[in-house]
C-alpha atoms as a PDB file:
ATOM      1  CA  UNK A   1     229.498  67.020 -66.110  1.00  0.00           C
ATOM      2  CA  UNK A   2     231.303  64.794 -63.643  1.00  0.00           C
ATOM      3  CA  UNK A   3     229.973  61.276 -62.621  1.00  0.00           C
ATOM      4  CA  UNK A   4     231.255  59.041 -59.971  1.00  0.00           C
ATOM      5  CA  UNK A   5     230.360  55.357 -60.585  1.00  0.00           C
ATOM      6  CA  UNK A   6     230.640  52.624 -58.403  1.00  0.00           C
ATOM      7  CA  UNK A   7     231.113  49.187 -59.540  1.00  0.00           C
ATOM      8  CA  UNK A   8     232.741  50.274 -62.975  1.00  0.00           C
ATOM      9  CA  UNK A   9     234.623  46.905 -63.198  1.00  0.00           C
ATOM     10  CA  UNK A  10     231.151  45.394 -63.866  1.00  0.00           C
ATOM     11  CA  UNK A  11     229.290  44.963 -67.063  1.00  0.00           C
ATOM     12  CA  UNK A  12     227.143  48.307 -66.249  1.00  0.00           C
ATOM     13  CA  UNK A  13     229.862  50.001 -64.974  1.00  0.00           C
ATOM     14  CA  UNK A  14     232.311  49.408 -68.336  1.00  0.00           C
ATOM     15  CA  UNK A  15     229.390  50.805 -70.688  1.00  0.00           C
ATOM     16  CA  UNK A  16     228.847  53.501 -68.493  1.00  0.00           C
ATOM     17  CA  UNK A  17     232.844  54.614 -68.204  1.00  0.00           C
ATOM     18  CA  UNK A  18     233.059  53.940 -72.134  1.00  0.00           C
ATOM     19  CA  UNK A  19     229.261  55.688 -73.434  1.00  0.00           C
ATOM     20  CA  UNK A  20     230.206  58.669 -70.987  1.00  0.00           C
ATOM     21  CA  UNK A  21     233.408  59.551 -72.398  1.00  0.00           C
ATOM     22  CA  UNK A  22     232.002  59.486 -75.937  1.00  0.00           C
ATOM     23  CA  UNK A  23     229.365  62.027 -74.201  1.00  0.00           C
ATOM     24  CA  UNK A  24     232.361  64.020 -73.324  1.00  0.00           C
ATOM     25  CA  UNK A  25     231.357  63.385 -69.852  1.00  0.00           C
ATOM     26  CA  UNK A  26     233.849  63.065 -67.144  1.00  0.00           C
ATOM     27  CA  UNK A  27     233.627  60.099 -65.840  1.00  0.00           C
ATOM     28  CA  UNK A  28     235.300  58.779 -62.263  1.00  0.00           C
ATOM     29  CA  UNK A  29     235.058  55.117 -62.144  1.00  0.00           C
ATOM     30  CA  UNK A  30     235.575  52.836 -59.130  1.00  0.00           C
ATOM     31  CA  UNK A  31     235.865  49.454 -59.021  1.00  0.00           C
ATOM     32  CA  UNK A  32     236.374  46.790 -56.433  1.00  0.00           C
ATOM     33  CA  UNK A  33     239.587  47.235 -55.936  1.00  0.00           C
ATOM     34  CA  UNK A  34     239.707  50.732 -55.912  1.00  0.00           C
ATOM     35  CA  UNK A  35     236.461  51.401 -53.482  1.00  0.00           C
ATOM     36  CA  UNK A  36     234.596  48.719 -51.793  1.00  0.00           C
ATOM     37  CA  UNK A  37     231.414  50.056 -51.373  1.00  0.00           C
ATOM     38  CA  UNK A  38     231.240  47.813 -47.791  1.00  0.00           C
ATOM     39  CA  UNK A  39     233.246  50.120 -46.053  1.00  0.00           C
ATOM     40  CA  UNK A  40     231.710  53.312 -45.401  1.00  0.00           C
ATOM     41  CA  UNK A  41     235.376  55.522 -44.451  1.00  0.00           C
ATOM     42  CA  UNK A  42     235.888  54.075 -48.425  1.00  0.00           C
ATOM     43  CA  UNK A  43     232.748  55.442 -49.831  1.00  0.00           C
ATOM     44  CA  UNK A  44     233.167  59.030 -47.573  1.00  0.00           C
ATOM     45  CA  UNK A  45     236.556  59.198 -49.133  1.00  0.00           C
ATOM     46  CA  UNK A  46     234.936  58.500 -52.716  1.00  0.00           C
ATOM     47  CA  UNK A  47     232.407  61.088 -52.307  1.00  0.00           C
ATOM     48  CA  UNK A  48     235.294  63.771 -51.048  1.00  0.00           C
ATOM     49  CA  UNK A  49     235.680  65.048 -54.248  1.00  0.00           C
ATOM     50  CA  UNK A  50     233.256  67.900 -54.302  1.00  0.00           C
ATOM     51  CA  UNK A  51     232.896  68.882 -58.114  1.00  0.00           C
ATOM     52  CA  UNK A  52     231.168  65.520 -58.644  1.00  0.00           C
ATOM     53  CA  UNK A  53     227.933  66.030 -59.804  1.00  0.00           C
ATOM     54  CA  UNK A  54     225.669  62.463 -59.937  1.00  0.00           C
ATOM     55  CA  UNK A  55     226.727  59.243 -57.725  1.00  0.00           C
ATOM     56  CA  UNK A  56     225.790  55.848 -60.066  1.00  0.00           C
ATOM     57  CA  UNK A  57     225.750  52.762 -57.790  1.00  0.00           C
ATOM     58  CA  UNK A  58     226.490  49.913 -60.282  1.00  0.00           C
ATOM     59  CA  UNK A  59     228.062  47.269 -57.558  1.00  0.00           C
ATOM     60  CA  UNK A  60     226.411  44.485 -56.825  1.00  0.00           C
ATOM     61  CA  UNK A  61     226.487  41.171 -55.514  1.00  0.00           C
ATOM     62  CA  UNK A  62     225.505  39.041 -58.285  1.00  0.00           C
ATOM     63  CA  UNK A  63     226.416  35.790 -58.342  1.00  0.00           C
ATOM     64  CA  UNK A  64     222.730  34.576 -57.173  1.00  0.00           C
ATOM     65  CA  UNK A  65     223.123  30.970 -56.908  1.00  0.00           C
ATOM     66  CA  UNK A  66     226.689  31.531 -55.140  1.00  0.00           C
ATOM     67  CA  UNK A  67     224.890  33.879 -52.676  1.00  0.00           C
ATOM     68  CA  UNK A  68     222.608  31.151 -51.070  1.00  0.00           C
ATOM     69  CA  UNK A  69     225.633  30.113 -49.363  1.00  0.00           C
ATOM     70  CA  UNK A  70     227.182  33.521 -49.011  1.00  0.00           C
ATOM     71  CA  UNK A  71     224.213  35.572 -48.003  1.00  0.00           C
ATOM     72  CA  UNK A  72     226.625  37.589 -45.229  1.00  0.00           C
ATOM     73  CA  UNK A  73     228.340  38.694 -48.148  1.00  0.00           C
ATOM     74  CA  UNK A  74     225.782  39.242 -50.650  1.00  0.00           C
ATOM     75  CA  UNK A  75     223.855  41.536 -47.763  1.00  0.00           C
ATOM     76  CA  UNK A  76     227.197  43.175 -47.030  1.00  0.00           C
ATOM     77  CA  UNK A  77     227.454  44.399 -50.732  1.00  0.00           C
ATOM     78  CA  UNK A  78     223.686  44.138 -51.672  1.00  0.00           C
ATOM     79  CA  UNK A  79     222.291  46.268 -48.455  1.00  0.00           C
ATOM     80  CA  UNK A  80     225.148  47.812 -46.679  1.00  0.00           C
ATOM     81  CA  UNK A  81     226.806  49.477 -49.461  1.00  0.00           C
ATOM     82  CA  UNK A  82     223.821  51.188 -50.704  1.00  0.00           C
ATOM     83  CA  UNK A  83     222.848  52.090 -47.426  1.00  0.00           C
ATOM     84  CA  UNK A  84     226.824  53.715 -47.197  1.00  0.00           C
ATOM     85  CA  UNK A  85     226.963  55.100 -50.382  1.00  0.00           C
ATOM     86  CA  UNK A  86     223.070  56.827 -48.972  1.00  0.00           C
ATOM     87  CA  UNK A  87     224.140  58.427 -45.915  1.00  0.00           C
ATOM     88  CA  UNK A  88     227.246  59.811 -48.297  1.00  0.00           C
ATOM     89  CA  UNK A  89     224.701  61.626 -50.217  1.00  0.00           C
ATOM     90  CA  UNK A  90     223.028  62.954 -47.575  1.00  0.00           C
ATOM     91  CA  UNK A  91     226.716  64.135 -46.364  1.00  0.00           C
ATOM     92  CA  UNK A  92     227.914  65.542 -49.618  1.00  0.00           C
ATOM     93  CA  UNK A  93     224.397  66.244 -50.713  1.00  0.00           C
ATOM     94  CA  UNK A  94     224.872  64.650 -54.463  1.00  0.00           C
ATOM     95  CA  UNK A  95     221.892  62.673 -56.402  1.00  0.00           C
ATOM     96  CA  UNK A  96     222.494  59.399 -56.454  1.00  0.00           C
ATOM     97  CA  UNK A  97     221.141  56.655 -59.128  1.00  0.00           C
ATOM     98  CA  UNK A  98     221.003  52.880 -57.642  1.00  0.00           C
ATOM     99  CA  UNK A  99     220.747  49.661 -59.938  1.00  0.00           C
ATOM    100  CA  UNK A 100     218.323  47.052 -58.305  1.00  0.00           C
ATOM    101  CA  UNK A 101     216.808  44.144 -60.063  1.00  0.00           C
ATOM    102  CA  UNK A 102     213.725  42.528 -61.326  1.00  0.00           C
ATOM    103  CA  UNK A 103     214.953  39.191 -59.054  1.00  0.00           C
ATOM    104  CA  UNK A 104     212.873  41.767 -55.748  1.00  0.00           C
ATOM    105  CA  UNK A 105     209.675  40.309 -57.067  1.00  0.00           C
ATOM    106  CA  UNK A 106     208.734  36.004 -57.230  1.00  0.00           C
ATOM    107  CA  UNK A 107     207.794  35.908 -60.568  1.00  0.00           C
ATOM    108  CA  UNK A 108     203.778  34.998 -59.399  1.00  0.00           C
ATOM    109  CA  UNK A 109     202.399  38.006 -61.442  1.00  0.00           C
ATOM    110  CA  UNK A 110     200.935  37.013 -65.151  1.00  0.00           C
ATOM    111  CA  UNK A 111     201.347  40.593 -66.252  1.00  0.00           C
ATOM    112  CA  UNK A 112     204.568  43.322 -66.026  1.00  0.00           C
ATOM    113  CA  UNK A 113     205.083  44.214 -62.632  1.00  0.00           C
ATOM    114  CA  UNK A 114     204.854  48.113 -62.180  1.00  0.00           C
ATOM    115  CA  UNK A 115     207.120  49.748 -59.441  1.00  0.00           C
ATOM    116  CA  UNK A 116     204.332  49.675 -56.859  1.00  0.00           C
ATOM    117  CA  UNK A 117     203.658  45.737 -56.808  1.00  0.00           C
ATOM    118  CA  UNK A 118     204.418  44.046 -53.621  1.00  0.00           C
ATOM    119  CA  UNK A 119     207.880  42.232 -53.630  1.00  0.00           C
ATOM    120  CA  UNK A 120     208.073  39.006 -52.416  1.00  0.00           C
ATOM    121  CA  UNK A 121     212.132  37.747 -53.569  1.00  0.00           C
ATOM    122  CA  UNK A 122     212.711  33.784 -53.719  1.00  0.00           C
ATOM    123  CA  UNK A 123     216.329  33.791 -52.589  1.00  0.00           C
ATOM    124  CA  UNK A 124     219.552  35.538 -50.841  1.00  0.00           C
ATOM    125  CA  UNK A 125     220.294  37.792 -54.024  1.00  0.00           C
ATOM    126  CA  UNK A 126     216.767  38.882 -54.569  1.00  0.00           C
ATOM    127  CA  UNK A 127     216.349  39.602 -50.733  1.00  0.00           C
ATOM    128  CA  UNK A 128     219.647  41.580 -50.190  1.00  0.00           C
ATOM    129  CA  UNK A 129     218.797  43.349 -53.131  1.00  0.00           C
ATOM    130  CA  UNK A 130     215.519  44.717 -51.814  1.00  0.00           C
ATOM    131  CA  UNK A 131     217.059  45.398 -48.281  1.00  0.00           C
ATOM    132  CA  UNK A 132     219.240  47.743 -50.357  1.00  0.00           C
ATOM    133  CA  UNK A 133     216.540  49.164 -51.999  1.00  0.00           C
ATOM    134  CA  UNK A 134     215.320  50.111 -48.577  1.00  0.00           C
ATOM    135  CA  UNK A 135     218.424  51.076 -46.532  1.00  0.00           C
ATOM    136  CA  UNK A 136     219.167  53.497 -50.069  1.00  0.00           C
ATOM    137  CA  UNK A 137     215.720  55.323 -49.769  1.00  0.00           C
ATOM    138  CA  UNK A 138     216.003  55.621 -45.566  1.00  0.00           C
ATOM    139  CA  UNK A 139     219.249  57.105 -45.926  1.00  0.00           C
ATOM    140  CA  UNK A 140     218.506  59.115 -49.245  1.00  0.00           C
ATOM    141  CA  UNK A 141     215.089  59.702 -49.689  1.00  0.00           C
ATOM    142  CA  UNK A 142     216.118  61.179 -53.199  1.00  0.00           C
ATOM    143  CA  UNK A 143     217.646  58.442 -54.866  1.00  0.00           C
ATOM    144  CA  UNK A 144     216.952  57.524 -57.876  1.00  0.00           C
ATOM    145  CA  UNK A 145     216.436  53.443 -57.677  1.00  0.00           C
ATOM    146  CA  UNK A 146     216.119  51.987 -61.154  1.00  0.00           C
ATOM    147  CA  UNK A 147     215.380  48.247 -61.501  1.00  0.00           C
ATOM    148  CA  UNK A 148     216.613  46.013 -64.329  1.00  0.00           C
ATOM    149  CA  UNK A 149     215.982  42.809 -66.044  1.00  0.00           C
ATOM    150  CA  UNK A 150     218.973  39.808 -67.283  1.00  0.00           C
ATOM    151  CA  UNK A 151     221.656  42.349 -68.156  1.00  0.00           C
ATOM    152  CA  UNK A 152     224.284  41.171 -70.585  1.00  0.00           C
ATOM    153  CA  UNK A 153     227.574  43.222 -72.247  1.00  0.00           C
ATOM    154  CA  UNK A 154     230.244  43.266 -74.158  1.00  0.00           C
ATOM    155  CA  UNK A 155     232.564  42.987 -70.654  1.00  0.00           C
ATOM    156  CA  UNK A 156     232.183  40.262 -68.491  1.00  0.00           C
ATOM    157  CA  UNK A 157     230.558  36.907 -68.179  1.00  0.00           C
ATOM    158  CA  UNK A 158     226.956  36.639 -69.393  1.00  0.00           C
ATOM    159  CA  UNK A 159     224.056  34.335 -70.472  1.00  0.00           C
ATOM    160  CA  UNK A 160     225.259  35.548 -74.329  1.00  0.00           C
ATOM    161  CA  UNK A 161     228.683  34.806 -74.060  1.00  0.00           C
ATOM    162  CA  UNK A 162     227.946  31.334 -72.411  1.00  0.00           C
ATOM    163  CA  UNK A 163     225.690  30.367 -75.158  1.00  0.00           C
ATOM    164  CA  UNK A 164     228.656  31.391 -77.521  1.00  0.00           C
ATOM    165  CA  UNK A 165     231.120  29.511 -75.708  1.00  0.00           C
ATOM    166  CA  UNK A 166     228.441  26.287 -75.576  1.00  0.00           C
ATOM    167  CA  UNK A 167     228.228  26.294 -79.093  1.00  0.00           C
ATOM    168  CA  UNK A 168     231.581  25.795 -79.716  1.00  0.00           C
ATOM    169  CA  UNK A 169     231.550  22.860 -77.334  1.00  0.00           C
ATOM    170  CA  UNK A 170     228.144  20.861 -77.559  1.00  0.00           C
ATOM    171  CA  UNK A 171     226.397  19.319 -80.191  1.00  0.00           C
ATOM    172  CA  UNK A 172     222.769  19.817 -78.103  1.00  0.00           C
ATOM    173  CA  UNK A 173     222.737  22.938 -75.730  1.00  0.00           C
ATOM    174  CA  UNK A 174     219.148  22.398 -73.313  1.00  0.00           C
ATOM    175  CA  UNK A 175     217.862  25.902 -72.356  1.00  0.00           C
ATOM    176  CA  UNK A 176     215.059  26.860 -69.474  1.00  0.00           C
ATOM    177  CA  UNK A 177     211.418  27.951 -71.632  1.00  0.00           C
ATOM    178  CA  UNK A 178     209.551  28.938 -68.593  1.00  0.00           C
ATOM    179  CA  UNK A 179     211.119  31.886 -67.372  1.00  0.00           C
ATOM    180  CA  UNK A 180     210.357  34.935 -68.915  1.00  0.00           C
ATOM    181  CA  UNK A 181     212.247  38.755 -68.705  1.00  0.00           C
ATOM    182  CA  UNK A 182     213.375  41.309 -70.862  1.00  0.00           C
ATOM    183  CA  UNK A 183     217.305  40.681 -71.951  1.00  0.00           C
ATOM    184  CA  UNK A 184     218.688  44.055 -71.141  1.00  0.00           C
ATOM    185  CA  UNK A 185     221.960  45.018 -73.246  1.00  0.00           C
ATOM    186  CA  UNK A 186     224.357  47.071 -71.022  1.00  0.00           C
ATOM    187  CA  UNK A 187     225.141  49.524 -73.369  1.00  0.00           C
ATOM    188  CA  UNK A 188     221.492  50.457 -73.457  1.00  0.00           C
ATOM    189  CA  UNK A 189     220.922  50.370 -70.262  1.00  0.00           C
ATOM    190  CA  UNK A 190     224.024  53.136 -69.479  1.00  0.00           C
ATOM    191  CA  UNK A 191     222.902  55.562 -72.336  1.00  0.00           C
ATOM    192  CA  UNK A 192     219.634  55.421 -70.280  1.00  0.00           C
ATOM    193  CA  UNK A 193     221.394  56.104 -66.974  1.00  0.00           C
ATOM    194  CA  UNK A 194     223.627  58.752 -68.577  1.00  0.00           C
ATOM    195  CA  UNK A 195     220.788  60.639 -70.031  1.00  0.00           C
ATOM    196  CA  UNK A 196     219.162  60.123 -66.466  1.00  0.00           C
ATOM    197  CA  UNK A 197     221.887  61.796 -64.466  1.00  0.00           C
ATOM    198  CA  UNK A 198     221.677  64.734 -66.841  1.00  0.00           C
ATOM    199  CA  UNK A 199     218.480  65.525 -65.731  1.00  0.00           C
ATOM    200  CA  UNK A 200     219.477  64.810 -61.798  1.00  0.00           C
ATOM    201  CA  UNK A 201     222.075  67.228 -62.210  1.00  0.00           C
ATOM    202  CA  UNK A 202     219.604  70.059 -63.563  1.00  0.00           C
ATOM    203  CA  UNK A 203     217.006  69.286 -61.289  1.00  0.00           C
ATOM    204  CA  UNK A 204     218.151  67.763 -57.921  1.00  0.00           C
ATOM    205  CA  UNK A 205     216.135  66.291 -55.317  1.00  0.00           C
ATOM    206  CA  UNK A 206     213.039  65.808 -57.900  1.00  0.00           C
ATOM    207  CA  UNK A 207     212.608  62.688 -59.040  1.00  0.00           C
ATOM    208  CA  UNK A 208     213.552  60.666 -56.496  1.00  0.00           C
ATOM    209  CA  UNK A 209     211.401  56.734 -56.381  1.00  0.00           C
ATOM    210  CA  UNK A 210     212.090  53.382 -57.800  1.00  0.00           C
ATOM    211  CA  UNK A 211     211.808  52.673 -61.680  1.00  0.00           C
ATOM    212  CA  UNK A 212     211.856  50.283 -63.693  1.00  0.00           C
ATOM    213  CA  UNK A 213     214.549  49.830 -66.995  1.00  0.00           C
ATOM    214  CA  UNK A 214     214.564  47.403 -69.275  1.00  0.00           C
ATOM    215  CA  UNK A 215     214.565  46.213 -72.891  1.00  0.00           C
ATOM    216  CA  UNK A 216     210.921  46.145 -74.642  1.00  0.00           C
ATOM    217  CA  UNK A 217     208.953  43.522 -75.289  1.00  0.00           C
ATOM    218  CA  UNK A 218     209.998  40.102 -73.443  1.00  0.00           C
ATOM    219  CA  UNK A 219     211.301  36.527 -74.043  1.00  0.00           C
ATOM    220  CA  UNK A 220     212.024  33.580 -72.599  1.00  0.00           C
ATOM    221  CA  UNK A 221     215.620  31.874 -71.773  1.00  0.00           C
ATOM    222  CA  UNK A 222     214.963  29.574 -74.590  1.00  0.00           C
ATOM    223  CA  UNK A 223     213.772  32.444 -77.255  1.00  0.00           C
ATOM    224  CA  UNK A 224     217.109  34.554 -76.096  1.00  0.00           C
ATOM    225  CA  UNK A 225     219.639  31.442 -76.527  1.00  0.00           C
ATOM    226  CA  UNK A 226     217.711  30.950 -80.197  1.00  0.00           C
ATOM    227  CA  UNK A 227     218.340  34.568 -81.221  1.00  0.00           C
ATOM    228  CA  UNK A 228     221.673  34.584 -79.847  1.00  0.00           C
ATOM    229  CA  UNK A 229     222.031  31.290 -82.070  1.00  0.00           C
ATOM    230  CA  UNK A 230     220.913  32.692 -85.050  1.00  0.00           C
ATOM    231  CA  UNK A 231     222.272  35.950 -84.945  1.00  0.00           C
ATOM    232  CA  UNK A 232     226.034  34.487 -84.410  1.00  0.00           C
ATOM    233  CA  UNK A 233     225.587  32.043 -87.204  1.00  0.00           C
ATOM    234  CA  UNK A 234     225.517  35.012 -89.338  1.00  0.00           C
ATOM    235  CA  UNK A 235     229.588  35.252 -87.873  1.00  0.00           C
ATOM    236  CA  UNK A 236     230.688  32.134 -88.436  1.00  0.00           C
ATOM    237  CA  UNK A 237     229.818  30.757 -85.062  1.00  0.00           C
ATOM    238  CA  UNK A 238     229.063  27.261 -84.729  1.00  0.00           C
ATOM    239  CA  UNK A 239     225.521  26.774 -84.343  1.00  0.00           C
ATOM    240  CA  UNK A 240     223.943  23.199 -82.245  1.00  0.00           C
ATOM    241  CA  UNK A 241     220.810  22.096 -81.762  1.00  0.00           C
ATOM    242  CA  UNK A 242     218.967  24.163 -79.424  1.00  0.00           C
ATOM    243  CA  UNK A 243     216.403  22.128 -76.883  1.00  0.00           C
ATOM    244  CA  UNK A 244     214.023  23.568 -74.560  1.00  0.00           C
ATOM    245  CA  UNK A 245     213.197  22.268 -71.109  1.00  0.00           C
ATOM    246  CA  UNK A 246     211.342  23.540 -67.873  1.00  0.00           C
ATOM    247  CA  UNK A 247     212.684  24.820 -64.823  1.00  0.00           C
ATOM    248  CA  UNK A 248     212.322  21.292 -62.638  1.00  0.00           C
ATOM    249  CA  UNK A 249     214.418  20.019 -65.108  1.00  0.00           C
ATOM    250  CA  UNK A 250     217.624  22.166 -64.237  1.00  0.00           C
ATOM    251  CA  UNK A 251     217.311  22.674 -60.650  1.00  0.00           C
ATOM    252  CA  UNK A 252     219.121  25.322 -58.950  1.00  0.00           C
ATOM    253  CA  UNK A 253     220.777  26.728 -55.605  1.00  0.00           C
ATOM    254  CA  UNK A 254     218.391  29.523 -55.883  1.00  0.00           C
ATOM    255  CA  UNK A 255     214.983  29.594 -56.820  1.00  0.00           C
ATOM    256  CA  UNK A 256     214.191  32.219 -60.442  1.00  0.00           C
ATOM    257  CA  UNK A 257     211.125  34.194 -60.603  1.00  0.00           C
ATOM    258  CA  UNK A 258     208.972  32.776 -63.788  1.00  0.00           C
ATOM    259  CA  UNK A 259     208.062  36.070 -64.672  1.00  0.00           C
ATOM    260  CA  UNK A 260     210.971  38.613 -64.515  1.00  0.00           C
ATOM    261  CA  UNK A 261     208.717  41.358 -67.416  1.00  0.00           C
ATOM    262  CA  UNK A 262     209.154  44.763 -66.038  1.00  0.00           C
ATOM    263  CA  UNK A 263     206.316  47.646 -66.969  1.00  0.00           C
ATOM    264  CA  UNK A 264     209.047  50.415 -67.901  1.00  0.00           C
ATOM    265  CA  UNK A 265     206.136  53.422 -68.466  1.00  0.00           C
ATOM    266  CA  UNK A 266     207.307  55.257 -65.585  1.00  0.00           C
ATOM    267  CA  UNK A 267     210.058  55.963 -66.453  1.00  0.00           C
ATOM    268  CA  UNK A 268     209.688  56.675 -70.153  1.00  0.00           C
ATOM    269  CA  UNK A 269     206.905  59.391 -68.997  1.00  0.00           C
ATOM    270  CA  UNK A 270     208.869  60.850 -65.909  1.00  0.00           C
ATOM    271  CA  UNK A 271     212.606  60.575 -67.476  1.00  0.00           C
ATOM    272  CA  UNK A 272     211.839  60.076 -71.738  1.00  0.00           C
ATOM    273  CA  UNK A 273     213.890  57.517 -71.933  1.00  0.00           C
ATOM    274  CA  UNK A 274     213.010  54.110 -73.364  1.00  0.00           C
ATOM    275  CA  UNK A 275     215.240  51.092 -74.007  1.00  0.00           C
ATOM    276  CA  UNK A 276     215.386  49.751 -77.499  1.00  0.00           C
ATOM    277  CA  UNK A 277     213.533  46.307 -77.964  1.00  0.00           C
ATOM    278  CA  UNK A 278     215.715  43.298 -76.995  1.00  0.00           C
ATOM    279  CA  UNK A 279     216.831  41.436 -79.756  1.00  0.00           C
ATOM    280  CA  UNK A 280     218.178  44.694 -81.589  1.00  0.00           C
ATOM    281  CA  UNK A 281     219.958  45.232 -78.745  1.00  0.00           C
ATOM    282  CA  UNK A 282     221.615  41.623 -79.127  1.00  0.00           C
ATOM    283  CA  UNK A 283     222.336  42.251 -82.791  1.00  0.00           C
ATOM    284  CA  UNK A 284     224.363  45.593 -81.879  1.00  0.00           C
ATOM    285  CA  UNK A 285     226.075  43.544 -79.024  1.00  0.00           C
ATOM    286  CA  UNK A 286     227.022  40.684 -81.136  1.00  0.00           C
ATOM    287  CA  UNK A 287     228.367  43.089 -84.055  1.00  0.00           C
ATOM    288  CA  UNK A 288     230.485  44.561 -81.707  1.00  0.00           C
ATOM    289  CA  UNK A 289     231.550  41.228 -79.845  1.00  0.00           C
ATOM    290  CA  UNK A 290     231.713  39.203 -83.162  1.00  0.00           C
ATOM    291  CA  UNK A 291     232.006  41.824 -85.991  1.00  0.00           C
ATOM    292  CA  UNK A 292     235.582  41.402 -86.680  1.00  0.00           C
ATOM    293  CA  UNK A 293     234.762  37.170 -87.823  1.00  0.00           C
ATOM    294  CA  UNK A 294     232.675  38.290 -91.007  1.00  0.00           C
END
């Protein structure tokens, strides 16, 4: 099986290169440099290679405060490429799988939000994700559009590796306790998408819709930056005093749903495939990233 995935210098798009290889998977990644997804004679040229079997969009704009005062650019990425990377598929007639985020929704809801709840986004990121969402299912009704919660991996910057690299500098680190999501390790979250395009590849064109993909059960910034704490303690790392605050009290560019807990049923019943519960999937990431201390 041969999978083309966009955005494979991000933290999705190194797990998915590296899991589908150990698959024995052929896997054609593209990152920035290689194919920027906001030029569509880019993506055409991409696509040209006609034994690929599944598209995986994993390029984003994601820099959310940053895109408050960059929103050309975040829509660019965010809403034009998907819509280019769409009207490929339709071309080259290839399924395509689409990463969009939990940020589409403002974070009102006291319960998970299901696929179907009405999205309201607070800010620039949130709102050029969903106009991807929607220029990806105009152009391919087909596509697969998978939404995820506060991804973190072994590749890249992330909320874990900050916390690491604030222990080692502060004696008190403050962390937000009234946002809640589901911290979503990027390994994870590829096996899930590899597994996916298997099934895509079997069965094209029938089980195209939006899903939602994301670690179980839920936490807040505060109860993440405590496991991540504890866990790296157990390496060595430094370990300060951990404080928790409310949202007011670090105000930012762009406004964060408080509720970012995605139902995932869907697509456990429609694909089988369910993400491991969050903080084992921070334990496996931290072996990995910290492993070789002990």
């Amino acid at each position: 099986m041969k999978i083309a995935v966009f955005g494979a210098g991000g933290q999705v798009g190194h797990a998915l290169v590296r899991l589908g290889a150990h698959r024995g998977m052929t896997i054609v990644g593209f990152d920035r440099a290689a194919v920027d997804i906001t030029d569509p004679r880019a993506v055409d040229d991409a696509w040209s290679d006609t034994s690929i079997d599944v598209v995986v969009n994993a390029a984003a704009y994601t820099a959310v405060d940053k895109a408050e005062s960059e929103p050309a650019l975040a829509h660019a990425v965010n809403a034009e490429g998907p819509r280019h990377i769409g009207e490929a598929a339709d071309i080259f007639l290839r399924p395509v799988i689409h990463l969009s985020t939990d940020y589409v929704f403002d974070g009102t809801k006291p319960s998970p939000y299901v696929e179907d709840d009405p999205i309201a986004p607070l800010g620039a990121y949130g709102r050029t994700k969903a106009a991807g969402e929607a220029a990806l299912r105009d152009a391919a009704p087909d596509a697969v559009i998978l939404r995820t919660a506060w991804v973190y991996g072994l590749d890249g910057a992330n909320f874990v590796k900050t916390m690491l690299r604030l222990a080692a500098e502060r004696d008190v680190v403050r962390v937000v306790d009234d946002q809640r999501g589901s911290p979503t390790f990027a390994d994870d979250l590829a096996d899930a998408i590899l597994t996916i395009a298997v099934q895509l590849e079997a069965s094209p064109g029938e089980f195209g819709g939006t899903y939602h993909l994301a670690a179980t059960g839920e936490a807040t910034w505060h109860d993440f930056a405590r496991a991540i704490f504890a866990e790296a303690a157990r390496y060595g790392v430094r370990t300060p005093r951990l404080e928790a605050i409310q949202t007011s009290d670090y105000p930012t560019q762009a406004k964060r749903p408080a509720n970012s807990v995605l139902n995932c049923a869907k697509a456990k019943r429609t694909f089988g495939v369910e993400l491991p519960p969050w903080n084992d999937g921070l334990f496996r990431m931290l072996h990995a990233h910290l492993g070789s201390r002990s």
